[in-house]
N, C-alpha and C. Protein backbone atom coordinates (compact mmCIF):
# COMPACT_ATOMS: atom_id res chain seq x y z
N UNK A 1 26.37 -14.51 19.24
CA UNK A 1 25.22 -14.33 18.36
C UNK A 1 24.64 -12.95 18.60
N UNK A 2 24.27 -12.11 17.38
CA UNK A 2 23.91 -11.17 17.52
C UNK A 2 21.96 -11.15 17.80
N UNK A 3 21.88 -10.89 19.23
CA UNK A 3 20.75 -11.27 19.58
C UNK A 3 19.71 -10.23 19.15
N UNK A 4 18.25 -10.70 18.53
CA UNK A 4 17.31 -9.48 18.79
C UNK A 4 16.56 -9.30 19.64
N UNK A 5 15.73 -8.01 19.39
CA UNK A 5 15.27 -7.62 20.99
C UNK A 5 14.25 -8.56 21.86
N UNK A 6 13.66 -9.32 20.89
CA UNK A 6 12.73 -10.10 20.94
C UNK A 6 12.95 -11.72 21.18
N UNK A 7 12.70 -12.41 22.22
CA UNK A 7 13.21 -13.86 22.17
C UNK A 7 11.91 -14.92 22.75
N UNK A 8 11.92 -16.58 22.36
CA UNK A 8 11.04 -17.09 22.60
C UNK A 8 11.72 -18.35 22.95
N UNK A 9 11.62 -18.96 24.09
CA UNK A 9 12.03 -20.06 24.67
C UNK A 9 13.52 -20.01 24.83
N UNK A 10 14.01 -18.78 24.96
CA UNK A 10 15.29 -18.55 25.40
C UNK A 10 16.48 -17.65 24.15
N UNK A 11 15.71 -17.69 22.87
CA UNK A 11 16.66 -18.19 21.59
C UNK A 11 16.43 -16.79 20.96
N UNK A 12 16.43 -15.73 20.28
CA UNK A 12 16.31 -15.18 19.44
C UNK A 12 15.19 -15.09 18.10
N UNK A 13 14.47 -13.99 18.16
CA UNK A 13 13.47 -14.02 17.15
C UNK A 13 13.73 -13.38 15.97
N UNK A 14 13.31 -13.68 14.70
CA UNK A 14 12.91 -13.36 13.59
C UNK A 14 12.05 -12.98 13.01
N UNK A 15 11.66 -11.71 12.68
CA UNK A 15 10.10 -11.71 12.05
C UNK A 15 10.18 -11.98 10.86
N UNK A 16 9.15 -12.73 10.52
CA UNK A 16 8.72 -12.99 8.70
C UNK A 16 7.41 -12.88 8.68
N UNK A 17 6.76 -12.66 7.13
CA UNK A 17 5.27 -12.67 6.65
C UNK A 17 5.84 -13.48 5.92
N UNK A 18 6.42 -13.82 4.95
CA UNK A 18 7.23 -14.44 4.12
C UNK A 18 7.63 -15.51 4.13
N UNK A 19 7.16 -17.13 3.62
CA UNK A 19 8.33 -18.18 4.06
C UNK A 19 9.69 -18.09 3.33
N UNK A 20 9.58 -17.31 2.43
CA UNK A 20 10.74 -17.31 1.40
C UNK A 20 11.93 -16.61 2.23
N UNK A 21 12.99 -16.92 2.48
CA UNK A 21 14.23 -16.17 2.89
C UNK A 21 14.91 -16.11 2.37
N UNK A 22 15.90 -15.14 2.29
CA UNK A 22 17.45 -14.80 1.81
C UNK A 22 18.07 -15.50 3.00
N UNK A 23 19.45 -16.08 2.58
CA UNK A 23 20.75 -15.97 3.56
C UNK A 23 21.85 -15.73 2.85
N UNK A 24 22.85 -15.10 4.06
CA UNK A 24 24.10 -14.66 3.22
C UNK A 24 25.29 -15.59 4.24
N UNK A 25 26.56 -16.15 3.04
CA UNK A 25 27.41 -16.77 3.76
C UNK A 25 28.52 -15.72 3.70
N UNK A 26 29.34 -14.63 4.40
CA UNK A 26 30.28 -13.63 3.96
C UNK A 26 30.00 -13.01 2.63
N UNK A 27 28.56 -12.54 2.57
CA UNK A 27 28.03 -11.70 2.13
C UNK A 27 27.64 -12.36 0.44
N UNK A 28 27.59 -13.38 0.22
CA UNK A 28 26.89 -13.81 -0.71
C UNK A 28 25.28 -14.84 -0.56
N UNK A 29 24.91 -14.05 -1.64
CA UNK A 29 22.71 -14.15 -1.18
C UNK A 29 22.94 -16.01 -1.58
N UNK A 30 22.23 -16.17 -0.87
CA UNK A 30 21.42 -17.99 -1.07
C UNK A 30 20.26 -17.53 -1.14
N UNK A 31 19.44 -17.56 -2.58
CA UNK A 31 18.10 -17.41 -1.99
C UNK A 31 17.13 -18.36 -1.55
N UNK A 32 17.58 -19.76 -1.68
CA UNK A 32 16.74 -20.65 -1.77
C UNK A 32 15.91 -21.14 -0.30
N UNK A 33 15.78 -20.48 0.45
CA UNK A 33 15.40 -20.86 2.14
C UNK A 33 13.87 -20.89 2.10
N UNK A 34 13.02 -21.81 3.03
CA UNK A 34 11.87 -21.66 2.87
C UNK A 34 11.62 -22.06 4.14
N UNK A 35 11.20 -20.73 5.34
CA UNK A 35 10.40 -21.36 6.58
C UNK A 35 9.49 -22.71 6.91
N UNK A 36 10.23 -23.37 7.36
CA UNK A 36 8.85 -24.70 7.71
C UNK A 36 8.76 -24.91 8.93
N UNK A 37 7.44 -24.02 9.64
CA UNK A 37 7.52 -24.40 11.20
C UNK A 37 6.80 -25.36 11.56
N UNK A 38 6.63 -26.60 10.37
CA UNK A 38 5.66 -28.34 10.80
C UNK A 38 7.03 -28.60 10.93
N UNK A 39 8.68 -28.36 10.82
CA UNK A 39 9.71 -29.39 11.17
C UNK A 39 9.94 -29.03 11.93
N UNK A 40 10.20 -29.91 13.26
CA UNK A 40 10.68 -29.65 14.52
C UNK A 40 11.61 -29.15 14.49
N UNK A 41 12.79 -29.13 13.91
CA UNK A 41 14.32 -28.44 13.46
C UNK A 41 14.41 -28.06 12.29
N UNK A 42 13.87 -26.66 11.88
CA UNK A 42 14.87 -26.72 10.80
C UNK A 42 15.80 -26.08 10.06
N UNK A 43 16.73 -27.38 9.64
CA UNK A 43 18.44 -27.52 9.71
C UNK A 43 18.60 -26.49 8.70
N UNK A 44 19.91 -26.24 8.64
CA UNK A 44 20.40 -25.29 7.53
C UNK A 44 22.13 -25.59 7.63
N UNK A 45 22.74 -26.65 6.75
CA UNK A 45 24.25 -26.62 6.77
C UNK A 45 24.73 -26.05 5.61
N UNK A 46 25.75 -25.20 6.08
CA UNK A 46 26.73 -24.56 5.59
C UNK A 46 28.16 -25.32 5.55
N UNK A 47 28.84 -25.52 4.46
CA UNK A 47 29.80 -26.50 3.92
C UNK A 47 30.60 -25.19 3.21
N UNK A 48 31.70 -25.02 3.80
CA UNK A 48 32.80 -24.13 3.24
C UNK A 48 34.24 -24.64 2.98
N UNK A 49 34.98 -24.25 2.33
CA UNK A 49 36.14 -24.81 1.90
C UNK A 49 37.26 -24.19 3.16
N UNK A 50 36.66 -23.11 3.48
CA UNK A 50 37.36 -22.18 4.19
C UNK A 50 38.12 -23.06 5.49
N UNK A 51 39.26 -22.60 5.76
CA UNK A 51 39.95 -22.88 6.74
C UNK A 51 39.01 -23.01 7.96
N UNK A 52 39.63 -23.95 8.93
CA UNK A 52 38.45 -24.23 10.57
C UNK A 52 38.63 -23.08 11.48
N UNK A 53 39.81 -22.81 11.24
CA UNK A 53 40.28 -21.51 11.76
C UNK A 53 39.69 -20.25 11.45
N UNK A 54 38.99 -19.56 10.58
CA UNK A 54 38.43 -19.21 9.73
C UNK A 54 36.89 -18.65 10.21
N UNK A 55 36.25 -17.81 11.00
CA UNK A 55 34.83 -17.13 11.04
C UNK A 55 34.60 -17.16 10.02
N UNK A 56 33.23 -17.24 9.80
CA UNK A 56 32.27 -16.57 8.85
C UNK A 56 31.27 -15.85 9.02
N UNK A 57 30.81 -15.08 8.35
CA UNK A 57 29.67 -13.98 8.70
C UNK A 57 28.70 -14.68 7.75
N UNK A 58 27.11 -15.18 9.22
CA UNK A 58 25.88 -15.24 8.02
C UNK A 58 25.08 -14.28 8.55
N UNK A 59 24.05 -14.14 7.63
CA UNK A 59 22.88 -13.27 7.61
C UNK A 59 21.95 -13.46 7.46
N UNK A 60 20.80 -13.62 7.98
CA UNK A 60 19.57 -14.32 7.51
C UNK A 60 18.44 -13.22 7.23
N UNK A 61 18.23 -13.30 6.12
CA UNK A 61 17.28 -12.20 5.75
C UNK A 61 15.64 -12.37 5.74
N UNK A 62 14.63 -12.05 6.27
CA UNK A 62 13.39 -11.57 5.82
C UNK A 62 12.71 -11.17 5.60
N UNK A 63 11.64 -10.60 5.05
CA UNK A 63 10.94 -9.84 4.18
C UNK A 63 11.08 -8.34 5.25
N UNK A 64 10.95 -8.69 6.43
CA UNK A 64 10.70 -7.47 7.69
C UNK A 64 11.67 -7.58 8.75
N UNK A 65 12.79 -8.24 8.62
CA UNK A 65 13.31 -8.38 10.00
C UNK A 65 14.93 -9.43 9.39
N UNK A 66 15.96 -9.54 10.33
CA UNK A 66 17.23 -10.22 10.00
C UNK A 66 17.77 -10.59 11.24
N UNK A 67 18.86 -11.00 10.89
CA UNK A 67 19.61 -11.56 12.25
C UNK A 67 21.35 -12.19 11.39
N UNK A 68 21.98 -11.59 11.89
CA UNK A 68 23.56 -12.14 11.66
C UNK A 68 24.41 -12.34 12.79
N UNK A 69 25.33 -13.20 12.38
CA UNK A 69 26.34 -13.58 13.80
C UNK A 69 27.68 -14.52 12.63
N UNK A 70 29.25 -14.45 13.42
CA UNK A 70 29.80 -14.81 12.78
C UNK A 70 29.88 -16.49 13.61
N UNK A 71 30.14 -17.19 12.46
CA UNK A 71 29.78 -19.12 12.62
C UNK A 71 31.45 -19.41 12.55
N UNK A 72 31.79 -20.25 13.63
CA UNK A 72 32.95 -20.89 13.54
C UNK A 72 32.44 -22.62 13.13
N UNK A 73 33.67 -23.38 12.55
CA UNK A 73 33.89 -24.83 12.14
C UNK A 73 33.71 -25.66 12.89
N UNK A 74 32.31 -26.14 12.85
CA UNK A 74 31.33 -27.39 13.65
C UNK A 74 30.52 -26.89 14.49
N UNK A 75 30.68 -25.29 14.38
CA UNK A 75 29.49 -24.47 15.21
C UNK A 75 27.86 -24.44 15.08
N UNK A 76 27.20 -24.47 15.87
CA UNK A 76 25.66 -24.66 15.64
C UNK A 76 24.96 -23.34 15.70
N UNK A 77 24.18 -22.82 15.58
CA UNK A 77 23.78 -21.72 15.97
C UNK A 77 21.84 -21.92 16.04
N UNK A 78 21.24 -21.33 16.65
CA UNK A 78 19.82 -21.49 16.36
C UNK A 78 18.90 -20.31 16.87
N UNK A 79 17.96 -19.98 16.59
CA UNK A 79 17.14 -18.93 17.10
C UNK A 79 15.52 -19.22 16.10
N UNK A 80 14.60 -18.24 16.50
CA UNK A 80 13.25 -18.51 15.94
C UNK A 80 13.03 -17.90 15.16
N UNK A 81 11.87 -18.06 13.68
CA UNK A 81 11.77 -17.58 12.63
C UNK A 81 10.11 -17.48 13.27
N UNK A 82 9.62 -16.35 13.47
CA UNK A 82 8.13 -15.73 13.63
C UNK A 82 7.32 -15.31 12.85
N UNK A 83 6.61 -16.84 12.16
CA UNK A 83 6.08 -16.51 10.66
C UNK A 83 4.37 -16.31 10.48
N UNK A 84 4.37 -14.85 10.21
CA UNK A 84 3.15 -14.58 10.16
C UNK A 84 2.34 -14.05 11.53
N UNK A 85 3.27 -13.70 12.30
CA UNK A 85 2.63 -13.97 13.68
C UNK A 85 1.71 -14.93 14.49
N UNK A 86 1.99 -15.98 14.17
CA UNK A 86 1.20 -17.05 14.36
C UNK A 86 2.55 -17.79 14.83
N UNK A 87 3.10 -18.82 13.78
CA UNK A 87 3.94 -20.05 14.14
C UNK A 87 5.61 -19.50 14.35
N UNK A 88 6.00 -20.83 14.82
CA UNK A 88 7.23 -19.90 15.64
C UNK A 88 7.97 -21.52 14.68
N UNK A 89 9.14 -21.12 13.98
CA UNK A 89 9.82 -22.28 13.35
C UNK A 89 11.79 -22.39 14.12
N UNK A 90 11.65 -23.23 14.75
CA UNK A 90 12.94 -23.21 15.15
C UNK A 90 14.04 -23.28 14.02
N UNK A 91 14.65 -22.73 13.87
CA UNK A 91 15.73 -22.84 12.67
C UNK A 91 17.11 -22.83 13.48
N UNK A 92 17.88 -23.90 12.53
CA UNK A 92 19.37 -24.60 13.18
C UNK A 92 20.48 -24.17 12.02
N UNK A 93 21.54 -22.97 12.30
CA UNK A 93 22.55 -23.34 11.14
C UNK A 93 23.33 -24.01 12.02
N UNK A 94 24.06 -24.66 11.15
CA UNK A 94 25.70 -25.57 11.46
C UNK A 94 26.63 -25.14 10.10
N UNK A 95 27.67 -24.96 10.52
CA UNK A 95 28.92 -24.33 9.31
C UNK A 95 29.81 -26.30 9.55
N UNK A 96 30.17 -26.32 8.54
CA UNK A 96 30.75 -27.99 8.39
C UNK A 96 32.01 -27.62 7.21
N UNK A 97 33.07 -28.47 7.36
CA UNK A 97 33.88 -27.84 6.54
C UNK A 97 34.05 -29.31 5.81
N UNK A 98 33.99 -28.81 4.17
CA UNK A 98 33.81 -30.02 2.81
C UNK A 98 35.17 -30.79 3.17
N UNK A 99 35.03 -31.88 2.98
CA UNK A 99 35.93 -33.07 3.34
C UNK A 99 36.93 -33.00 2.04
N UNK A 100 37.61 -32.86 1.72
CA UNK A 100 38.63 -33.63 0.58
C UNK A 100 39.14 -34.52 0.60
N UNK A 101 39.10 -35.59 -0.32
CA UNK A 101 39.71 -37.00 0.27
C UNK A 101 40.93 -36.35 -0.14
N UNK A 102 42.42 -37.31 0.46
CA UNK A 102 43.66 -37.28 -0.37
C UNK A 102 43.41 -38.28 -1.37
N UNK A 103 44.41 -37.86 -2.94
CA UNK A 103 44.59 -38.62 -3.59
C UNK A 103 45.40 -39.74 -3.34
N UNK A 104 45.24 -40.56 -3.82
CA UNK A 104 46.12 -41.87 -3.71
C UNK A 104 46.64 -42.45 -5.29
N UNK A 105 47.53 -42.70 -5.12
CA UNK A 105 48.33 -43.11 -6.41
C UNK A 105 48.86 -44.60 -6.37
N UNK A 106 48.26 -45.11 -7.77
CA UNK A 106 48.63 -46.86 -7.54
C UNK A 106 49.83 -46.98 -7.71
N UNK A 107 50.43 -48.31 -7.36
CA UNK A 107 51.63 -48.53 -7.79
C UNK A 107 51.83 -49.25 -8.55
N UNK A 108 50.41 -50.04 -9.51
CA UNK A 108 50.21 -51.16 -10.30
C UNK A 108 50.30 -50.38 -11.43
N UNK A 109 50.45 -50.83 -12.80
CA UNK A 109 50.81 -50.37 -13.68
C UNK A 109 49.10 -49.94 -14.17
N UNK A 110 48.95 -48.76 -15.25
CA UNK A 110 48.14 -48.53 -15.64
C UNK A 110 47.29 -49.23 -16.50
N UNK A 111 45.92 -49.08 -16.83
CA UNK A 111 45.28 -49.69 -17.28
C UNK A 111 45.12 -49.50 -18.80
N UNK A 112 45.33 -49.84 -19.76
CA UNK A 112 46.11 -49.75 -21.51
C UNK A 112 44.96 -49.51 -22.27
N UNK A 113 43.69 -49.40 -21.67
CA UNK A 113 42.78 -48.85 -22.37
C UNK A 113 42.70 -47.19 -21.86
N UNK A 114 43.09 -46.96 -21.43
CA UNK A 114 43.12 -45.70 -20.39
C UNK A 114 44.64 -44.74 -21.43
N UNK A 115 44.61 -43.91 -21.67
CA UNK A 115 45.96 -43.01 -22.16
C UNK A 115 45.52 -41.77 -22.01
N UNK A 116 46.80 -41.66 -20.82
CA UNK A 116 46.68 -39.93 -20.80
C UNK A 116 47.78 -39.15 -21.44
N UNK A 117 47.03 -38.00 -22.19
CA UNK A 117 47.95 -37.58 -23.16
C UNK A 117 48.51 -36.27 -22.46
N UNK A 118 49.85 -35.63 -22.56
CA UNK A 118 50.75 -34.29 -22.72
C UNK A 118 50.45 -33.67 -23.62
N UNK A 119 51.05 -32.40 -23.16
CA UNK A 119 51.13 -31.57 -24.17
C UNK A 119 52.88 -31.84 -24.49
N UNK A 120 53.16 -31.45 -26.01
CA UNK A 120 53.91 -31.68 -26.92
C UNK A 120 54.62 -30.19 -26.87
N UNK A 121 55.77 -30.56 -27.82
CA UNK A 121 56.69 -29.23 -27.77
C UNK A 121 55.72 -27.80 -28.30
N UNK A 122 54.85 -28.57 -29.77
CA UNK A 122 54.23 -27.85 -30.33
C UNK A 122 53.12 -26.82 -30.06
N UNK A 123 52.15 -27.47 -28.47
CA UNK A 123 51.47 -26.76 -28.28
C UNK A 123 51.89 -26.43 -27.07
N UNK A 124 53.41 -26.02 -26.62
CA UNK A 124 53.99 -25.09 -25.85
C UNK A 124 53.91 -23.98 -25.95
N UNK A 125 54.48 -23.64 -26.95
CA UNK A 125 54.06 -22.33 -26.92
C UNK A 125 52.51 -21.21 -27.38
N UNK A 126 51.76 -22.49 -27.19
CA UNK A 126 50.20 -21.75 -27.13
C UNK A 126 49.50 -21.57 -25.70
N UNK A 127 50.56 -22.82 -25.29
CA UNK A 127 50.14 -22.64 -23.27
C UNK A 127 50.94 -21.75 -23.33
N UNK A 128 51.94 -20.97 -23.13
CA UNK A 128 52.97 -20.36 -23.15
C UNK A 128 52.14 -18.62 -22.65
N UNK A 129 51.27 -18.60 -24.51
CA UNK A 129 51.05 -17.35 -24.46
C UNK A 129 49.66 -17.14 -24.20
N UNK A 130 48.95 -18.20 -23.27
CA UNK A 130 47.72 -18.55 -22.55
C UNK A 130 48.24 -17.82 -21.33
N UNK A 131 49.07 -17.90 -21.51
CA UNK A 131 49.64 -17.88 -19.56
C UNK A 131 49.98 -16.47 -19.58
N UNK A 132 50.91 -15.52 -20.61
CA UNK A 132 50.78 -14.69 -20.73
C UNK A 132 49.94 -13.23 -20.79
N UNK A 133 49.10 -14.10 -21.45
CA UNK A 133 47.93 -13.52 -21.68
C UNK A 133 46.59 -13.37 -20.32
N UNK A 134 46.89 -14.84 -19.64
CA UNK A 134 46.09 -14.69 -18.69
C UNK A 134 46.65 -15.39 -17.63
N UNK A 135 47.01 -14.41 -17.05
CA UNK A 135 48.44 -14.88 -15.64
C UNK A 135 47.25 -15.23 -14.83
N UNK A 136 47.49 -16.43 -13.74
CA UNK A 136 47.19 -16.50 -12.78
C UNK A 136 48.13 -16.85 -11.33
N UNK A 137 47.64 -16.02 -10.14
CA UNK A 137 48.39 -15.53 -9.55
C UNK A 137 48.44 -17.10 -8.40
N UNK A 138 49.52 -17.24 -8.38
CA UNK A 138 49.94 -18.61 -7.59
C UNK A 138 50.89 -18.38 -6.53
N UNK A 139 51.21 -17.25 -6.11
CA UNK A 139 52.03 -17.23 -5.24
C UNK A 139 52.04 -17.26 -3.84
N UNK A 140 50.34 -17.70 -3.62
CA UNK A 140 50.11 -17.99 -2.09
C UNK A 140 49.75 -19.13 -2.37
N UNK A 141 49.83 -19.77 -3.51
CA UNK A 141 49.40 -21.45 -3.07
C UNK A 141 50.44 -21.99 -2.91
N UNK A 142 50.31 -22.94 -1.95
CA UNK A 142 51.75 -24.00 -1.01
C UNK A 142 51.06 -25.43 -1.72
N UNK A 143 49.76 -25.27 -1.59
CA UNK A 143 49.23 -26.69 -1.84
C UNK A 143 48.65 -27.10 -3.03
N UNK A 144 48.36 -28.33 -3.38
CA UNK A 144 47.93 -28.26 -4.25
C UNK A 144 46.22 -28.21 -4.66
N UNK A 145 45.86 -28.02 -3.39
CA UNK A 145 44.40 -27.51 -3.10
C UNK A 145 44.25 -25.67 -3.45
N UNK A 146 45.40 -25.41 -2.89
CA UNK A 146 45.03 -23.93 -2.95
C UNK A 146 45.24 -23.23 -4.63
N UNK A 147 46.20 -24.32 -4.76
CA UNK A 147 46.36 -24.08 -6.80
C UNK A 147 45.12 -24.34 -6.99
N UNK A 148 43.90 -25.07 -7.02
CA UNK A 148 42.76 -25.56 -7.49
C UNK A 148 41.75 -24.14 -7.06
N UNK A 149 41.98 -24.22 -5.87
CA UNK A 149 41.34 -23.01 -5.62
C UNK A 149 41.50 -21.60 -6.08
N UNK A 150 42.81 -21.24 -6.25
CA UNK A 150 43.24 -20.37 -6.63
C UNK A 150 42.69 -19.89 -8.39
N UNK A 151 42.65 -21.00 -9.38
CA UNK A 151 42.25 -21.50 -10.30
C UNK A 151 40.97 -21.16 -10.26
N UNK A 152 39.80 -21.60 -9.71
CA UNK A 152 39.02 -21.72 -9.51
C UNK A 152 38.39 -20.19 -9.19
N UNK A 153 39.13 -19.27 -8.15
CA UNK A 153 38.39 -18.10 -7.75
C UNK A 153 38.59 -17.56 -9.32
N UNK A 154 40.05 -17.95 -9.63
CA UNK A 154 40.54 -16.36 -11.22
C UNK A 154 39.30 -16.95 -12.13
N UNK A 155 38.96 -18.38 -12.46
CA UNK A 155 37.66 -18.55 -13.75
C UNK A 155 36.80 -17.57 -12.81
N UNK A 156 36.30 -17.80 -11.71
CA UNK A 156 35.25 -16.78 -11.11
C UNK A 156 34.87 -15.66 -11.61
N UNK A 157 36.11 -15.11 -11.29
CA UNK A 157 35.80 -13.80 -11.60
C UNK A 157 36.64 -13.12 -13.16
N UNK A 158 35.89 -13.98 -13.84
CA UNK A 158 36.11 -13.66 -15.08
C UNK A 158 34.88 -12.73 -15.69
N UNK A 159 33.61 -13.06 -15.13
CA UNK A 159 32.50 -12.77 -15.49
C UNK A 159 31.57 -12.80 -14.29
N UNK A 160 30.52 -11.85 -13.97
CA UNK A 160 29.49 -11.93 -13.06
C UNK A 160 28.75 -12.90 -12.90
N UNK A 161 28.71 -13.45 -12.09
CA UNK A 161 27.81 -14.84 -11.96
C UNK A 161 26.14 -14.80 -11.47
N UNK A 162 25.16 -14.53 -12.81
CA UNK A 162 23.75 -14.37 -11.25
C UNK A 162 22.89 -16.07 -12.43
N UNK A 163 23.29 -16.25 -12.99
CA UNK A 163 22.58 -17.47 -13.34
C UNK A 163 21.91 -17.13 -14.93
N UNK A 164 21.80 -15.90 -14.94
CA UNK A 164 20.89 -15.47 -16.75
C UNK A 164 22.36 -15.19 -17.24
N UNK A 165 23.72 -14.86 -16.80
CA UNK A 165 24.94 -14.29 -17.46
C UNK A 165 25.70 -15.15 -18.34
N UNK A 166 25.87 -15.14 -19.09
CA UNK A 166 27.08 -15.93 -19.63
C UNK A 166 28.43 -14.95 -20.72
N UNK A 167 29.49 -15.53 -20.79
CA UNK A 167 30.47 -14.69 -20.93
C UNK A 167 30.04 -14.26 -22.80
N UNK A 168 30.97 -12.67 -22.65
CA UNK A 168 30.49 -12.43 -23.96
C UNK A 168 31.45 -13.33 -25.30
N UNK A 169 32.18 -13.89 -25.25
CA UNK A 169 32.85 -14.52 -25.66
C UNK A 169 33.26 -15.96 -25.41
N UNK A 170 32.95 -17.00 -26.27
CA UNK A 170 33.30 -18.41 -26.25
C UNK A 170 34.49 -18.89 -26.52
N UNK A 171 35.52 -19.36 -25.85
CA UNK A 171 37.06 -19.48 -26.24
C UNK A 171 36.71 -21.28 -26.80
N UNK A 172 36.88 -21.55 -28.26
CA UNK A 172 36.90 -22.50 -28.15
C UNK A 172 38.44 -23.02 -28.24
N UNK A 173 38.61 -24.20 -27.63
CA UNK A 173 39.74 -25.17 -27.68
C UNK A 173 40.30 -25.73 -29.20
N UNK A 174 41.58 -25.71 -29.25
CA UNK A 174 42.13 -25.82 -30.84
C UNK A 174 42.57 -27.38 -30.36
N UNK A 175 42.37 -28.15 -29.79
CA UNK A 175 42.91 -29.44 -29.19
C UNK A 175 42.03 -30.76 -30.04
């Protein structure tokens, strides 16, 4: 843990005027944090997809003062948030890594109100020149998690994400 110069009951301090905080998980802002030094702990979990193997860099930002350290998988970390110069709020991260169940596949026959449909010869070649048009790169996925993911980062970064953005163009579906 990257310690500051300042510590209280053993742990690392923070200055704030501010209850409002920034945090960053490998350098993306959360702004939603709000000092509460009436909770005896308080928690802050971090849930990443990321491998256990895998550091992460957080950052905890406030109005006057920060503190970063990189978090390993089931790691705790804690130090003090010094708000206002008055109250001292113990704050706890933990990094936890998101569970995926495996799928399971019945062996009973399907249910006949239920039909899942293919695609047909016909709208082959519109996936065809979807794919063409917008390759996505699969050649480090082994799994079929990392296809999802993989999937998942290319929609990403199709467009900037801050919450007022939306893309300049609506693709609607011919289906």
């Amino acid at each position: 843990m990257a310690y500051s110069q300042k510590t209280y009951k053993g742990l690392p301090v923070v200055e704030a005027n501010n209850a409002k905080i920034k945090y960053y998980v490998n350098n993306i802002e959360n702004s939603n944090w709000t000092v509460t030094p009436k909770v005896a702990d308080d928690s802050l979990l971090i849930k990443t997809y990321l491998s256990e193997k895998t550091k992460i860099l957080f950052k905890f930002k406030t109005d006057i003062d920060s503190i970063k350290f990189e978090i390993n998988h089931d790691e705790t970390k804690r130090f003090y948030v010094h708000l206002n110069k008055e109250s001292y709020a113990l704050t706890t991260v933990r990094r936890q890594k998101i569970f995926i169940p495996t799928l399971n596949y019945a062996s009973t026959k399907s249910n006949p109100k239920y039909k899942i449909l293919y695609t047909n010869d016909n709208e082959k070649g519109y996936l065809d020149s979807l794919n063409s048009k917008y390759p996505i790169p699969f050649k480090n996925s082994k799994t079929q998690i990392d296809k999802v993911l993989t999937i998942l980062n290319w929609t990403r970064s199709q467009w900037e994400h801050r919450g007022d953005v939306s893309p300049k163009k609506m693709m609607l579906s011919q289906f």
